[in-house]
Protein backbone atom coordinates (compact mmCIF):
# COMPACT_ATOMS: atom_id res chain seq x y z
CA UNK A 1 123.94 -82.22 21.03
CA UNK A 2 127.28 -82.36 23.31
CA UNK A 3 126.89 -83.70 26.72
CA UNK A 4 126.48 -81.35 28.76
CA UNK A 5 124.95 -78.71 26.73
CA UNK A 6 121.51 -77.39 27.71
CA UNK A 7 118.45 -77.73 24.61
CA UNK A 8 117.23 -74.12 25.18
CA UNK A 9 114.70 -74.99 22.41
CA UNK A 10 111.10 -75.85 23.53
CA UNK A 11 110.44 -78.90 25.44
CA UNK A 12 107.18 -81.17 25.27
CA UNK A 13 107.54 -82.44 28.62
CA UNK A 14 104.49 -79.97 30.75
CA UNK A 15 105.90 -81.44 33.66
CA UNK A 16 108.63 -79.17 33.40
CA UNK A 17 106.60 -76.31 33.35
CA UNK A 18 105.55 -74.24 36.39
CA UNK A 19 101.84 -75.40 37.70
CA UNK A 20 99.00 -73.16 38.70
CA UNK A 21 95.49 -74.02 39.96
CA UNK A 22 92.78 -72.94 37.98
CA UNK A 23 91.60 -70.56 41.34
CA UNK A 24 95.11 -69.53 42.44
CA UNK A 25 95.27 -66.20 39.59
CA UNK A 26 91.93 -64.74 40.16
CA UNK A 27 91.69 -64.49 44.08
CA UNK A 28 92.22 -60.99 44.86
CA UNK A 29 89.66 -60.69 41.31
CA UNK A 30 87.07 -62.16 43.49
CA UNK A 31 87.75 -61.11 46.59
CA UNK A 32 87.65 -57.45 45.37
CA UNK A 33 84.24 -58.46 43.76
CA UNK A 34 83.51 -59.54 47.06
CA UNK A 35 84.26 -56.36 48.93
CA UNK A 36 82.48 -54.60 45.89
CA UNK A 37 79.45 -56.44 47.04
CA UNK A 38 79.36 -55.94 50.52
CA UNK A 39 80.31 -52.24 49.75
CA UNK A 40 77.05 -52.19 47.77
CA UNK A 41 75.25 -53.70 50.13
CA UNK A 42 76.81 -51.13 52.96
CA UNK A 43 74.98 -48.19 50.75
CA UNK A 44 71.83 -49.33 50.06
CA UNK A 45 71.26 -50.51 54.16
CA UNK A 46 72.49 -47.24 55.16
CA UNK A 47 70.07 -45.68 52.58
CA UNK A 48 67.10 -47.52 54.25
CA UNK A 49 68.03 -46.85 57.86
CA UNK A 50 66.05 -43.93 59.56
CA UNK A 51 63.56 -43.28 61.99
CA UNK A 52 60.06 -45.68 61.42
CA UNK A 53 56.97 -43.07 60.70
CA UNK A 54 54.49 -43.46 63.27
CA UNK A 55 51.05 -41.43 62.71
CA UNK A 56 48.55 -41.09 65.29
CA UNK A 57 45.84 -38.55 66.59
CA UNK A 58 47.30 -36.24 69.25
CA UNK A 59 45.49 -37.91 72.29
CA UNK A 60 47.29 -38.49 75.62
CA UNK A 61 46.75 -41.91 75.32
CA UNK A 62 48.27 -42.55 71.84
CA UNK A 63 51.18 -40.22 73.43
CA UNK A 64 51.88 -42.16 76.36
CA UNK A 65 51.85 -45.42 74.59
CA UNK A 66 53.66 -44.17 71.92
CA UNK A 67 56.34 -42.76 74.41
CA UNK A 68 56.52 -46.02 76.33
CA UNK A 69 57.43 -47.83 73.09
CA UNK A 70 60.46 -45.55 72.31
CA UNK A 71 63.06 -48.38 72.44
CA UNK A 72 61.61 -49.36 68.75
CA UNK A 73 59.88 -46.09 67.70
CA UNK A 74 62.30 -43.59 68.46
CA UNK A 75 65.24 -46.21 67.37
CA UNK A 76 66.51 -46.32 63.76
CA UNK A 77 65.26 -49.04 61.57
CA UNK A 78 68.15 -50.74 60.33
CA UNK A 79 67.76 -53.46 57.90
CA UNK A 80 70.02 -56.86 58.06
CA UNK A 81 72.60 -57.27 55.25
CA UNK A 82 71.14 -59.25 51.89
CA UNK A 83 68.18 -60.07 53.55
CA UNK A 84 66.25 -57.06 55.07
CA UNK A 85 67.23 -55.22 52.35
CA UNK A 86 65.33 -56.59 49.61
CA UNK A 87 61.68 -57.31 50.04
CA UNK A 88 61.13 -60.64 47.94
CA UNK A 89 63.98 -62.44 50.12
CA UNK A 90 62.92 -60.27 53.36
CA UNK A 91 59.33 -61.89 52.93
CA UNK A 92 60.47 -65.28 52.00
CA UNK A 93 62.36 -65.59 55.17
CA UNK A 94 59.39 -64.68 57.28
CA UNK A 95 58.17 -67.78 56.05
CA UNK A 96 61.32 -70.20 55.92
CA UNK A 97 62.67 -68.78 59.41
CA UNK A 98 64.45 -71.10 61.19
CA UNK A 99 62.21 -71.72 64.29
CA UNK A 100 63.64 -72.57 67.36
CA UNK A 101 63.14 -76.06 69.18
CA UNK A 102 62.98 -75.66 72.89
CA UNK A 103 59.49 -75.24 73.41
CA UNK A 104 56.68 -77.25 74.53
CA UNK A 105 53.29 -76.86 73.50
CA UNK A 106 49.66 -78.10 74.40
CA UNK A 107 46.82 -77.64 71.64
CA UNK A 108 43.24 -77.33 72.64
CA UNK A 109 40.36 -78.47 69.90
CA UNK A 110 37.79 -76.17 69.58
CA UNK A 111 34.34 -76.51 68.56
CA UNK A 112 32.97 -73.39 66.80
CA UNK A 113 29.03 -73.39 68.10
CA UNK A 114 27.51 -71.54 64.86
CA UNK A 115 28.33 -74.32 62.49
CA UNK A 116 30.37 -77.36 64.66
CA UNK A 117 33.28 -76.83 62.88
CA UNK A 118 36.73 -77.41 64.69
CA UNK A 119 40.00 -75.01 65.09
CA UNK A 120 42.76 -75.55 67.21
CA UNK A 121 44.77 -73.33 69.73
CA UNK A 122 48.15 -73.96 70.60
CA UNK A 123 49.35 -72.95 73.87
CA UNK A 124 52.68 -71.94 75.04
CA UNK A 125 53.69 -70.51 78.26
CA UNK A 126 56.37 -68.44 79.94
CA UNK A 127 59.35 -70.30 81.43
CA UNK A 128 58.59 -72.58 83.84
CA UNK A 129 54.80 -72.45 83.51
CA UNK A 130 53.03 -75.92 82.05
CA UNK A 131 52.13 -74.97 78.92
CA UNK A 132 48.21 -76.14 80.04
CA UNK A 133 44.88 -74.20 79.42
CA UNK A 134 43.78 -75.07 82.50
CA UNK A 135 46.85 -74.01 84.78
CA UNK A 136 46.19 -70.32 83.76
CA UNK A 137 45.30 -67.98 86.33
CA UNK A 138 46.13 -64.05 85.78
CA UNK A 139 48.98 -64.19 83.46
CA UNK A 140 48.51 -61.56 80.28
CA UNK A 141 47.04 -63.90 77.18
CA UNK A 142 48.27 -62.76 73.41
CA UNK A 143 46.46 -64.66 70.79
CA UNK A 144 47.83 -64.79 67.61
CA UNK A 145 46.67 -65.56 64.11
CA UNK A 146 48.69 -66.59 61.42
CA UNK A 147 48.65 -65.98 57.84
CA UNK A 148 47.03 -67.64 54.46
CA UNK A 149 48.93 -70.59 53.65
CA UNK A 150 50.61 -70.81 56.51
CA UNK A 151 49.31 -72.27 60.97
CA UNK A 152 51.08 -72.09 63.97
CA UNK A 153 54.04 -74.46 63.11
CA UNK A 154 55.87 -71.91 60.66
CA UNK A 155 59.16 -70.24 62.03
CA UNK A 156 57.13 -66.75 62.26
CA UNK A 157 54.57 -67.81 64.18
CA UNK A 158 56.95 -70.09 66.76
CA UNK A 159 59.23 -66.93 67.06
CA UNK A 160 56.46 -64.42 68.08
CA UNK A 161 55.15 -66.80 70.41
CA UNK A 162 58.44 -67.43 71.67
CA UNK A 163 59.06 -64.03 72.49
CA UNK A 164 55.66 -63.45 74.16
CA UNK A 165 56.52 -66.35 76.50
CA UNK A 166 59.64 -64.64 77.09
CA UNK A 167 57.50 -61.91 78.59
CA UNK A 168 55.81 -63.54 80.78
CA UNK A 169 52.63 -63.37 78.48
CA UNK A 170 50.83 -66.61 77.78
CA UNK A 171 51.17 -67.20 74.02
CA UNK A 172 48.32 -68.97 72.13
CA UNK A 173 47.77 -69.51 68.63
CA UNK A 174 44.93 -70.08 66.46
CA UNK A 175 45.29 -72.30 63.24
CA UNK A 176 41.80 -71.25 61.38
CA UNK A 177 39.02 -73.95 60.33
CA UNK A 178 40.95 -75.90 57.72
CA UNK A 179 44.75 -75.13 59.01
CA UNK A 180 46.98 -76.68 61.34
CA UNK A 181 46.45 -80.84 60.25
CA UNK A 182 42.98 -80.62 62.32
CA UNK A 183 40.25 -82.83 59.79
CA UNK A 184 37.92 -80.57 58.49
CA UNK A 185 33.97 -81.14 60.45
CA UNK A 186 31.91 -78.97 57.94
CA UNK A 187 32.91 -78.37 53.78
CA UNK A 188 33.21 -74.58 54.23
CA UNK A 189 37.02 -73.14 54.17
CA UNK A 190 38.23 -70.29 55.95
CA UNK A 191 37.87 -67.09 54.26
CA UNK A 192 39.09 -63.64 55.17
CA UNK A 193 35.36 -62.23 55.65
CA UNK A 194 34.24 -64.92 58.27
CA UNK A 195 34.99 -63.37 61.92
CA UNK A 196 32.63 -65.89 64.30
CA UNK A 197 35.22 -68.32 64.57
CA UNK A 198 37.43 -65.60 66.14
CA UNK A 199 34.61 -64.19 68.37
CA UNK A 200 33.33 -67.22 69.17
CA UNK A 201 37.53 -68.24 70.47
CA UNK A 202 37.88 -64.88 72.08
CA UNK A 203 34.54 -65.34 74.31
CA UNK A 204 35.50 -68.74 74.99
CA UNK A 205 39.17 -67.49 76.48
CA UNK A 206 37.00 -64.03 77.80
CA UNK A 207 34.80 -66.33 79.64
CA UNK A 208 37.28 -68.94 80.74
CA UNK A 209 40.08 -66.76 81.84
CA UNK A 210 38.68 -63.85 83.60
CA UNK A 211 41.15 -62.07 85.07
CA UNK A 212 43.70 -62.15 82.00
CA UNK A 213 44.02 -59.21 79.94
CA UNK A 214 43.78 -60.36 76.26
CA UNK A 215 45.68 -58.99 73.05
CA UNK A 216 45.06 -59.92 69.67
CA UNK A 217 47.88 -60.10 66.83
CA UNK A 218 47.39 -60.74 63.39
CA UNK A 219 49.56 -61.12 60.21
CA UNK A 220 48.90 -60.57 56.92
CA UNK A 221 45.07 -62.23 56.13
CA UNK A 222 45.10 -62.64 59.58
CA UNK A 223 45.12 -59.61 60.79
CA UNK A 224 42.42 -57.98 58.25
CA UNK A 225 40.29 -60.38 59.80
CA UNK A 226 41.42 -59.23 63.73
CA UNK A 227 40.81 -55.61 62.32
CA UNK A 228 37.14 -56.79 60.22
CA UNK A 229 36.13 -58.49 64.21
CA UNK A 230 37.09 -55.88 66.04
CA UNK A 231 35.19 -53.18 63.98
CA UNK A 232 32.06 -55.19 63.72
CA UNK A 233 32.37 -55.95 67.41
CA UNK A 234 33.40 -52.82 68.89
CA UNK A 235 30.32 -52.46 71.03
CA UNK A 236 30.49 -55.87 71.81
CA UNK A 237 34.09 -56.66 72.82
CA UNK A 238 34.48 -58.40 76.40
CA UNK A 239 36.07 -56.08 79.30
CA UNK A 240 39.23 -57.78 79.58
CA UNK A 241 40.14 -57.78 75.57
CA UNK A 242 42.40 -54.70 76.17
CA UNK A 243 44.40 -54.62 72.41
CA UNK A 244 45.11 -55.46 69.03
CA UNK A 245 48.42 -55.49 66.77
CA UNK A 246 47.76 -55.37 62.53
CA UNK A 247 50.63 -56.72 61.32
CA UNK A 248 51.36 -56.33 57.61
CA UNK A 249 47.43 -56.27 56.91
CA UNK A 250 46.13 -56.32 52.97
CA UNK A 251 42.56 -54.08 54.09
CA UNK A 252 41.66 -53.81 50.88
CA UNK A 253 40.61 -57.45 49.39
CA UNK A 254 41.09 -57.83 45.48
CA UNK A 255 42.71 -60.72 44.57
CA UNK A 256 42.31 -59.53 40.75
CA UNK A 257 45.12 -57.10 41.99
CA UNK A 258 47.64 -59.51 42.90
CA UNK A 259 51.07 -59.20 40.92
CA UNK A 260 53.86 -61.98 39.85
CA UNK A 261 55.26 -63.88 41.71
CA UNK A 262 53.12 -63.45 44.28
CA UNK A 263 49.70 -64.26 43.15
CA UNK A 264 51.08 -67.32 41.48
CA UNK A 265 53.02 -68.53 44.51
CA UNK A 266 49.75 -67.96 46.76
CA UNK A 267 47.44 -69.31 44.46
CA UNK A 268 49.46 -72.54 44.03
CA UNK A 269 49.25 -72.84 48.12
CA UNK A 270 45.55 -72.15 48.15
CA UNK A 271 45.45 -74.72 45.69
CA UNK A 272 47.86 -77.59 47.34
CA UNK A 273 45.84 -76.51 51.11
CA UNK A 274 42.67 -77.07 49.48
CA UNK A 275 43.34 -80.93 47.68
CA UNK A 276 44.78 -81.91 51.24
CA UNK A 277 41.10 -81.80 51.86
CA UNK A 278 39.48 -83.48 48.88
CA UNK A 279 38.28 -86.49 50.93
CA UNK A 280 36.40 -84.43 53.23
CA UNK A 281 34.45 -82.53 50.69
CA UNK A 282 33.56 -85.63 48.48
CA UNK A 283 32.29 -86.97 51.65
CA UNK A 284 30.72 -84.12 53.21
CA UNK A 285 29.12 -81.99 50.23
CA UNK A 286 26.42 -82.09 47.17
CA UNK A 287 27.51 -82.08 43.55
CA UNK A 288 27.21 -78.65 42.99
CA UNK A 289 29.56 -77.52 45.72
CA UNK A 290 32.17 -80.56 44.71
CA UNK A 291 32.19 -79.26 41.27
CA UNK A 292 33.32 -75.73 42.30
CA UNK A 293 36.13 -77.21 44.72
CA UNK A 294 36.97 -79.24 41.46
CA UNK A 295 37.32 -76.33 39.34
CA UNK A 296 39.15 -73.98 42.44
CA UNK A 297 41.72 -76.70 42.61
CA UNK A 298 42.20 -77.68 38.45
CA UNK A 299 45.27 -75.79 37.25
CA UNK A 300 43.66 -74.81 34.27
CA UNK A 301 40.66 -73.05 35.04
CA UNK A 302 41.76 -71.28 38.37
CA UNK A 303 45.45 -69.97 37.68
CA UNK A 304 44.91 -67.04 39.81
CA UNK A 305 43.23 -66.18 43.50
CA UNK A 306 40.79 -64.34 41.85
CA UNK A 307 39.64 -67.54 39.73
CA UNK A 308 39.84 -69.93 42.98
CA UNK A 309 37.41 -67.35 44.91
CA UNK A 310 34.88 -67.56 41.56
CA UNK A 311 33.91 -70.57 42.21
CA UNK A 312 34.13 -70.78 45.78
CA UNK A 313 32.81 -67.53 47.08
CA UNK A 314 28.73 -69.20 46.42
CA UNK A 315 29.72 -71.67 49.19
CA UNK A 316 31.51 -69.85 51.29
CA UNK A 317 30.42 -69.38 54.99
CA UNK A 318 30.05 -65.88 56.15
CA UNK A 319 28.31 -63.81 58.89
CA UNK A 320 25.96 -60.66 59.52
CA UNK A 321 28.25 -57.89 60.39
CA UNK A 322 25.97 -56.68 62.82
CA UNK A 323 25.05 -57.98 66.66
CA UNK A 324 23.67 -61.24 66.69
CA UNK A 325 26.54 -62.09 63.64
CA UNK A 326 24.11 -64.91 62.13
CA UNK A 327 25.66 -67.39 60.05
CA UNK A 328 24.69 -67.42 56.25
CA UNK A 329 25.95 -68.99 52.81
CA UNK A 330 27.31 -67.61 49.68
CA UNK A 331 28.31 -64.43 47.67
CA UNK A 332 26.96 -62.98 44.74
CA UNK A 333 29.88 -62.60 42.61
CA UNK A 334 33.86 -62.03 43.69
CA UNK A 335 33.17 -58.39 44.00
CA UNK A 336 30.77 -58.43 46.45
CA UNK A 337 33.27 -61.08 48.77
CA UNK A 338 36.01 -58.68 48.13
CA UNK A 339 33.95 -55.71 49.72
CA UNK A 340 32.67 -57.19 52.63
CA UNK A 341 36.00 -59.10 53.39
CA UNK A 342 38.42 -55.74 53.35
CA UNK A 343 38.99 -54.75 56.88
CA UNK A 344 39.52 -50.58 55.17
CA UNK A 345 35.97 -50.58 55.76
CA UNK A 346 35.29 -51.73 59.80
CA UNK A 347 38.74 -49.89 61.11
CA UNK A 348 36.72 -46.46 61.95
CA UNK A 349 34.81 -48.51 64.45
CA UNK A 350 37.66 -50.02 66.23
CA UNK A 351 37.20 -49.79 69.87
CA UNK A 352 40.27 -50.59 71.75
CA UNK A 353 43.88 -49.54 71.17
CA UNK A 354 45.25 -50.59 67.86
CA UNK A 355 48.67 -50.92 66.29
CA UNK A 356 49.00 -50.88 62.68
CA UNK A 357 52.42 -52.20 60.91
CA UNK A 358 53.09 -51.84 57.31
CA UNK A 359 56.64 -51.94 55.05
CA UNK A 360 57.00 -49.31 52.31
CA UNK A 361 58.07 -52.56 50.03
CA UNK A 362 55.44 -54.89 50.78
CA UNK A 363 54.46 -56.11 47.36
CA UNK A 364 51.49 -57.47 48.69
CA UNK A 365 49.73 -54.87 51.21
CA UNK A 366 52.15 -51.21 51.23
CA UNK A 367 49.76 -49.72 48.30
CA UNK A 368 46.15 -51.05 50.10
CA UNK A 369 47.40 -49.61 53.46
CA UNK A 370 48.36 -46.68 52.12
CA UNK A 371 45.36 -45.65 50.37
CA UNK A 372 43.21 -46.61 53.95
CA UNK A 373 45.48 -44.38 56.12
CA UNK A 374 42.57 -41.63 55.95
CA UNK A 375 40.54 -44.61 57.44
CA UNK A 376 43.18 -45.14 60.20
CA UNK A 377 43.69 -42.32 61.38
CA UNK A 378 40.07 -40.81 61.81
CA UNK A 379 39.86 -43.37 64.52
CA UNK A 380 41.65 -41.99 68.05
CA UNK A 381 42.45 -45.76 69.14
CA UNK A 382 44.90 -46.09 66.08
CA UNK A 383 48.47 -45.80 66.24
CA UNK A 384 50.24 -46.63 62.53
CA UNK A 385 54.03 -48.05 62.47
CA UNK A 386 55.27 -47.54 58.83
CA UNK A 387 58.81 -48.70 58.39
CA UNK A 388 61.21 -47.73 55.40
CA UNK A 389 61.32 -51.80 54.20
CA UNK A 390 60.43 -54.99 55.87
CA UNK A 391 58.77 -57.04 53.08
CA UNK A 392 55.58 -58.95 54.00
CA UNK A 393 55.85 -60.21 57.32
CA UNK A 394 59.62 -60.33 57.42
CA UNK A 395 61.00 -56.91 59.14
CA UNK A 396 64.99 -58.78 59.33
CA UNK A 397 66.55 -56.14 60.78
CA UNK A 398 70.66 -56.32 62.48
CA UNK A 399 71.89 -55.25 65.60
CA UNK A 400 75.92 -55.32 66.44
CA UNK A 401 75.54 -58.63 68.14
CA UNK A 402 73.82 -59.90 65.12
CA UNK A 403 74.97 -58.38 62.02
CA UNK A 404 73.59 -60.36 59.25
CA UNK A 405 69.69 -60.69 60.85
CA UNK A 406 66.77 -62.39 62.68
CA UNK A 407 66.27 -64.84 60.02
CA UNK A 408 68.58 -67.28 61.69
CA UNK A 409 66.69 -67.98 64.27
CA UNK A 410 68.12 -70.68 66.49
CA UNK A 411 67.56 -69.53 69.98
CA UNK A 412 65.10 -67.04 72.21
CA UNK A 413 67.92 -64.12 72.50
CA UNK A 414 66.55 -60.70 72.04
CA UNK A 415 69.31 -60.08 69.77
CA UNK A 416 67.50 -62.55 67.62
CA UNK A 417 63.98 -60.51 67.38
CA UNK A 418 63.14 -59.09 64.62
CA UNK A 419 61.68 -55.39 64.54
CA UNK A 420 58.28 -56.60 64.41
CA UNK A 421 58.71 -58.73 67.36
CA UNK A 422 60.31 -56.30 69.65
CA UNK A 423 57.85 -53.95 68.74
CA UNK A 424 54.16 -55.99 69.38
CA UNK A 425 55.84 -56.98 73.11
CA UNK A 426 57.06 -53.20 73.50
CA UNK A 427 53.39 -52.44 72.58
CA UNK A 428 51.92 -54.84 75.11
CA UNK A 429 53.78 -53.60 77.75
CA UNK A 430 52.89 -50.15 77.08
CA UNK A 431 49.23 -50.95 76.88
CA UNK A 432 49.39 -52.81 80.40
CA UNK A 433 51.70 -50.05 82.05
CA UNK A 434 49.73 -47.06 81.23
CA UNK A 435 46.69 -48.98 83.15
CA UNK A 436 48.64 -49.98 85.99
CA UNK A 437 47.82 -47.26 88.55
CA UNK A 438 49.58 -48.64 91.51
CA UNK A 439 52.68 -48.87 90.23
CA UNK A 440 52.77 -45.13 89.34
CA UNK A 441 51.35 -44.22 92.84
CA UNK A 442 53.77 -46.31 94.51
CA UNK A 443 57.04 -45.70 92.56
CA UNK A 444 58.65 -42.67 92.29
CA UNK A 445 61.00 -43.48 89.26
CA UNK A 446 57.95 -44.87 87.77
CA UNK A 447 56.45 -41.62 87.82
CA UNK A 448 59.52 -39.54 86.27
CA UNK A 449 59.42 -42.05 83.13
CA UNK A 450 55.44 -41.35 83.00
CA UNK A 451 56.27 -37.50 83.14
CA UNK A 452 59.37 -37.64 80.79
CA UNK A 453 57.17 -39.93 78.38
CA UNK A 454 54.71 -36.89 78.41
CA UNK A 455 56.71 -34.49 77.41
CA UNK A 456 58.32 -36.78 74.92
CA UNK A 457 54.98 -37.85 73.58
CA UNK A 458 54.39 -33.68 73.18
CA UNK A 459 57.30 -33.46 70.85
CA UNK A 460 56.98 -36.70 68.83
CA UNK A 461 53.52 -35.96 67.68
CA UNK A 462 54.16 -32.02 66.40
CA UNK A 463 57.34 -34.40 64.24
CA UNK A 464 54.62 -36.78 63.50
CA UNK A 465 51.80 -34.29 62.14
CA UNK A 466 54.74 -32.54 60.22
CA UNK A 467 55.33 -36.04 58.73
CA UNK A 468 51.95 -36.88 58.13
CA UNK A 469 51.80 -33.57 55.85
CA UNK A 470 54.65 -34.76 53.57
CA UNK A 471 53.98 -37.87 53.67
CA UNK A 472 50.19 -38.44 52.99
């Protein structure tokens, strides 16, 4: 070849050939995929937003409270992005929520005087308050109880007592016999039919603390057994326990009924919470009752709630459901555990004002709610929350100052509550306020919101009935 002629055949050398990066071609691929997405994701929150059902009997009462809580009731539920949109993530979130660090706490050991076994309460108190049993005088007490699996230290259970604090309300919470790294005194577990250890706590703080008003709030097991107590109770409750919040409650106990991936990720917890006791019952138990934890906690033979409650349910404590609640041992069979344990059958009885939550797509407890509305509702003191999703426990829901959720919970911000927080403190208040009678004597604008609230109360519950009808 001449010099000075150009080879316009093929070269071998790649280095004269332009370059690309393997993600320089496809970006506007993916970041229409991405838009896609979020488009997606756009539709099916907006399909889920609307108005939460609330059912109730047409009582003044349930009206004014109702009417007092229209900052959450009367307010769209609007699911965050990813998260509050899909029930599985919405509920695992409940339990992985980031909690939260600038709080201090005091715990309190209890022992329970039927059978000498220990609890623990963990206080935590408004702003400037030590967080101290004894330095309580007449502030509002809510005492919370957690779930099965799970004690006070989870990121739900530090972010509702957070927000209590943030209240002004005194903010206790009860880790159950077995929970909350307190050594086990006695070889009986708790179960979700056993209520003395919460009336014996809520006579103690009665007693102690008597010019508090008390709430109770429960989630998920523990709130069927808040809802079990305060049925058998209800003739028994002390003066100054003036409400109750049901938070994603299962009323209806059948473990048998338990779906994947649910009943296998709770029955592996039951199973972990259990061996992190194994000392205690080989030191503290016959061989009869050590054989049955050994077969509740083997892999093989108890692969399912049901199977772990087999065994355990002829050793399990429980109590008369009737006034003087004597202690006793054992069950029959799992069936009938299950019966006396569901909560469906005490809520008629319940004596103070009650606030029942429940998601449509809660896997675990929508159906069981469901089918004991009837139960609900024939009781006056019942008010019933139903929201459009929420999961179990999670209720993630977005506001415009946080678009993507609650679940991120770093600080105490009321932009990060989630619904179900903003709605047990809007319920708290409204349970206090409608008592206060001072404050509607003495304050004129207090007394236009009370009459406004009336009238609004009028209208919501001719909306609600009308619901009720197409609903139920």
């Amino acid at each position: 070849m001449g010099h000075g002629q150009r080879d316009i055949r093929g070269s071998n050398d790649e280095s004269a050939a332009p370059s690309y990066s393997f993600g320089q071609k496809p970006k506007p691929l993916v970041l229409a995929f991405i838009l896609y997405i979020v488009a997606q994701e756009q539709r099916k929150r907006k399909q889920l937003t609307s108005l939460p059902q609330v059912y109730h009997q047409d009582t003044a009462e349930n009206q004014r409270i109702v009417s007092l809580m229209s900052a959450v009731l009367q307010r769209k539920y609007k699911p965050s992005l990813f998260i509050g949109t899909r029930s599985f993530l919405n509920s695992s979130f409940a339990y992985c929520r980031l909690a939260h660090t600038n709080y201090e706490r005091k715990r309190e050991i209890l022992r329970m005087p039927r059978d000498g076994a220990q609890i623990a309460l963990d206080y935590e108190s408004p702003t400037g308050m030590n967080p101290n049993f004894g330095n309580i005088t007449d502030q509002t007490i809510v005492l919370i109880l957690h779930g099965v699996n799970t004690d006070t230290s989870f990121g739900y259970m530090k972010a509702i007592m957070k927000h209590c604090t943030n209240q002004g309300y005194v903010a206790i919470g009860m880790n159950a016999r077995s929970y909350g790294n307190i050594p086990m005194k006695t070889c009986r577990f708790m179960n979700s039919a056993y209520t003395n250890d919460l009336r014996s706590t809520v006579e103690i703080l009665s007693n102690r603390y008597t010019k508090s008003k008390l709430f109770l709030v429960g989630f998920s097991m523990g709130a069927n057994t808040l809802v079990k107590f305060l049925g058998e109770s209800s003739d028994n409750l002390p003066s100054n326990l003036v409400g109750a919040v049901s938070l994603a409650n299962p009323f209806i106990i059948q473990h048998s009924k338990l779906k994947f991936p649910m009943s296998n990720l709770m029955t592996a917890g039951t199973r972990k919470h259990m061996k992190s006791h194994a000392e205690t019952i080989r030191q503290m138990s016959d061989d009869s009752v050590e054989d049955a934890f050994k077969k509740a906690t083997s892999f093989r033979q108890s692969s399912s709630l049901s199977d772990i409650s087999k065994y355990t349910s002829p050793f399990m404590i429980r109590n008369s459901v009737e006034y003087p609640y004597q202690n006793s041992i054992g069950y029959s069979s799992n069936e009938e555990y299950w019966r006396e344990a569901s909560s469906r059958n005490y809520v008629a009885n319940v004596s103070i004002p009650l606030l029942i939550v429940f998601a449509d797509d809660d896997v675990l407890t929508a159906d069981s709610t469901i089918r004991s509305l009837g139960a609900c509702l024939s009781n006056p003191n019942i008010i019933i929350a139903r929201t459009p999703c929420g999961g179990h426990m999670g209720w993630h829901t977005s506001n415009w100052n946080n678009p993507f959720g609650s679940y991120c919970f770093t600080s105490a911000n009321d932009s990060n509550m989630n619904w179900s927080e903003r709605t047990v403190t809007k319920f708290i208040s409204a349970v206090l306020w409608k008592g206060n009678n001072e404050l509607h004597e003495s304050d004129g604008s207090w007394q236009k919101i009370v009459r406004d609230s009336k009238k609004n109360g009028t209208e919501m519950a001719k909306t609600i009935s009308q619901n009720m009808k197409s609903k139920l």
